[in-house]
Protein backbone atom coordinates (compact mmCIF):
# COMPACT_ATOMS: atom_id res chain seq x y z
CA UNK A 1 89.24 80.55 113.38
CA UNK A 2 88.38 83.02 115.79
CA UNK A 3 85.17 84.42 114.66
CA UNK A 4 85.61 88.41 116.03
CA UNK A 5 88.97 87.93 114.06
CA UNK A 6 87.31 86.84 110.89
CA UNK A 7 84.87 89.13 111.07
CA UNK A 8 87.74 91.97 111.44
CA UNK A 9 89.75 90.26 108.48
CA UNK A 10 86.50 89.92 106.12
CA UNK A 11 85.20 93.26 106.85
CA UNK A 12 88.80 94.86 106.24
CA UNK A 13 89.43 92.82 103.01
CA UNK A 14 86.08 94.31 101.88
CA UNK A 15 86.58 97.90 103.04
CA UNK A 16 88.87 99.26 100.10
CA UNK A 17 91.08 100.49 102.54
CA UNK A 18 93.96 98.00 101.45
CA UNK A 19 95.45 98.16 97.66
CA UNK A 20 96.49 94.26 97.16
CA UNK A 21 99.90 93.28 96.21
CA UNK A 22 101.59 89.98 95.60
CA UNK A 23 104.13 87.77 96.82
CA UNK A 24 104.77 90.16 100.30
CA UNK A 25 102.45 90.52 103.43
CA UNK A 26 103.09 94.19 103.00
CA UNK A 27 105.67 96.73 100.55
CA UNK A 28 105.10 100.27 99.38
CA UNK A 29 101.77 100.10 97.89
CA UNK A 30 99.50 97.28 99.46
CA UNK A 31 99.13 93.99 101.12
CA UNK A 32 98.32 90.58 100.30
CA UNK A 33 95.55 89.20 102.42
CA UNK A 34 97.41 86.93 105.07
CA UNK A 35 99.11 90.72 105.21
CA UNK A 36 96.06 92.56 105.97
CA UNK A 37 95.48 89.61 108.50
CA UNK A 38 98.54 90.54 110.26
CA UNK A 39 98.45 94.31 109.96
CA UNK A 40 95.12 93.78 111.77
CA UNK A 41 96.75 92.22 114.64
CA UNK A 42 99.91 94.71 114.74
CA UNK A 43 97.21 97.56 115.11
CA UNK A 44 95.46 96.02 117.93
CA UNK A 45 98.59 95.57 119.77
CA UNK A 46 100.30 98.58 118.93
CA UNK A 47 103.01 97.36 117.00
CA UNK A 48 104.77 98.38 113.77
CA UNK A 49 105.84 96.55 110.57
CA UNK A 50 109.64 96.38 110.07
CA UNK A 51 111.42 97.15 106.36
CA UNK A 52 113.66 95.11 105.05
CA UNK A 53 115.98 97.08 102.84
CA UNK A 54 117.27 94.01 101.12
CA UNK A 55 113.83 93.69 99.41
CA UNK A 56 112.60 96.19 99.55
CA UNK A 57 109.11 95.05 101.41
CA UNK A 58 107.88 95.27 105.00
CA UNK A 59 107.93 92.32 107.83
CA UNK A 60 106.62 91.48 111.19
CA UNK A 61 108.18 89.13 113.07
CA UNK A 62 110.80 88.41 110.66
CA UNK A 63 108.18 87.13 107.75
CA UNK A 64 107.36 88.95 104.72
CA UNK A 65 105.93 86.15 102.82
CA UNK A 66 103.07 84.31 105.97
CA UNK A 67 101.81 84.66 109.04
CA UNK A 68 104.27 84.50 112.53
CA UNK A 69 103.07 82.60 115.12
CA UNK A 70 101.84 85.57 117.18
CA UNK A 71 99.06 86.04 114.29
CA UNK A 72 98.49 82.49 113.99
CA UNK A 73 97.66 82.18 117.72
CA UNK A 74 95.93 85.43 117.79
CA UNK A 75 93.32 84.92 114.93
CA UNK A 76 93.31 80.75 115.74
CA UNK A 77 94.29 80.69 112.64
CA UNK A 78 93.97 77.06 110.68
CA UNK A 79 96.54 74.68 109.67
CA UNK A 80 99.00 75.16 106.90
CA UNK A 81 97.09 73.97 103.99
CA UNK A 82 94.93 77.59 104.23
CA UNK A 83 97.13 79.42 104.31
CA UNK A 84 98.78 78.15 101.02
CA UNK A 85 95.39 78.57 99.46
CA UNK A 86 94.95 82.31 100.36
CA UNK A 87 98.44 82.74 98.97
CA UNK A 88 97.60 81.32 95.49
CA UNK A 89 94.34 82.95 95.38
CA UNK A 90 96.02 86.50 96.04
CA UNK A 91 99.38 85.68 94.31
CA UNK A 92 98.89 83.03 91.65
CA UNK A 93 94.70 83.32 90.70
CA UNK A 94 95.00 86.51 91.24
CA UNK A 95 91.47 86.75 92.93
CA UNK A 96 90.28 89.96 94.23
CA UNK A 97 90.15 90.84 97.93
CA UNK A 98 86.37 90.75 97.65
CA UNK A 99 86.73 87.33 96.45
CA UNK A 100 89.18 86.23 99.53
CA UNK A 101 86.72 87.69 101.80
CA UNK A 102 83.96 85.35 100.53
CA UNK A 103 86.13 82.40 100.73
CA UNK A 104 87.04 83.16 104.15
CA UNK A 105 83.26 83.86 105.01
CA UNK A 106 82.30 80.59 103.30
CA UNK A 107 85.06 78.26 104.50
CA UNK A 108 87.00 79.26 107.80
């Protein structure tokens, strides 16, 4: 993983500016991690998240649920099998962000 990204992602997960939420990269009142991971890149590039009325959440790219191939390229982001480990950690374990950030630290 890029380490300036990381870096960006850890210190963000650990900065209490993001309320988590499950089972959504973003929707009315927080983020899942792989969502703060992307709202990092859509600030550096001066985009915006899209909402989906159907359900009520917030996309990028046309994903709600994991990263789009702009992030993944972006933050040289690992293969799948990470990325379906931060999802059960935030969605399923229910670990905090402060947790994620460690495991991130400790493993990517």
């Amino acid at each position: 993983m890029n380490p300036q990204v990381k870096q960006k992602w850890i210190d963000a997960l650990r900065s209490g500016e993001y309320e988590q939420a499950k089972f959504t990269l973003k929707c009315e009142y927080g983020y899942c991690c792989l969502g703060v991971l992307t709202d990092l890149y859509i600030q550096e590039n001066d985009l915006e998240w899209v909402y989906d009325n159907k359900s009520n959440n917030y996309e990028f790219d046309g994903n709600e649920g994991s990263l789009c191939n702009y992030v993944i390229k972006w933050s040289d982001f690992p293969d799948g099998k990470v990325e379906e480990e931060l999802i059960k950690m935030n969605d399923t374990t229910l670990k905090t962000f402060s947790e994620i950030a460690d495991y991130i630290e400790e493993n990517l």
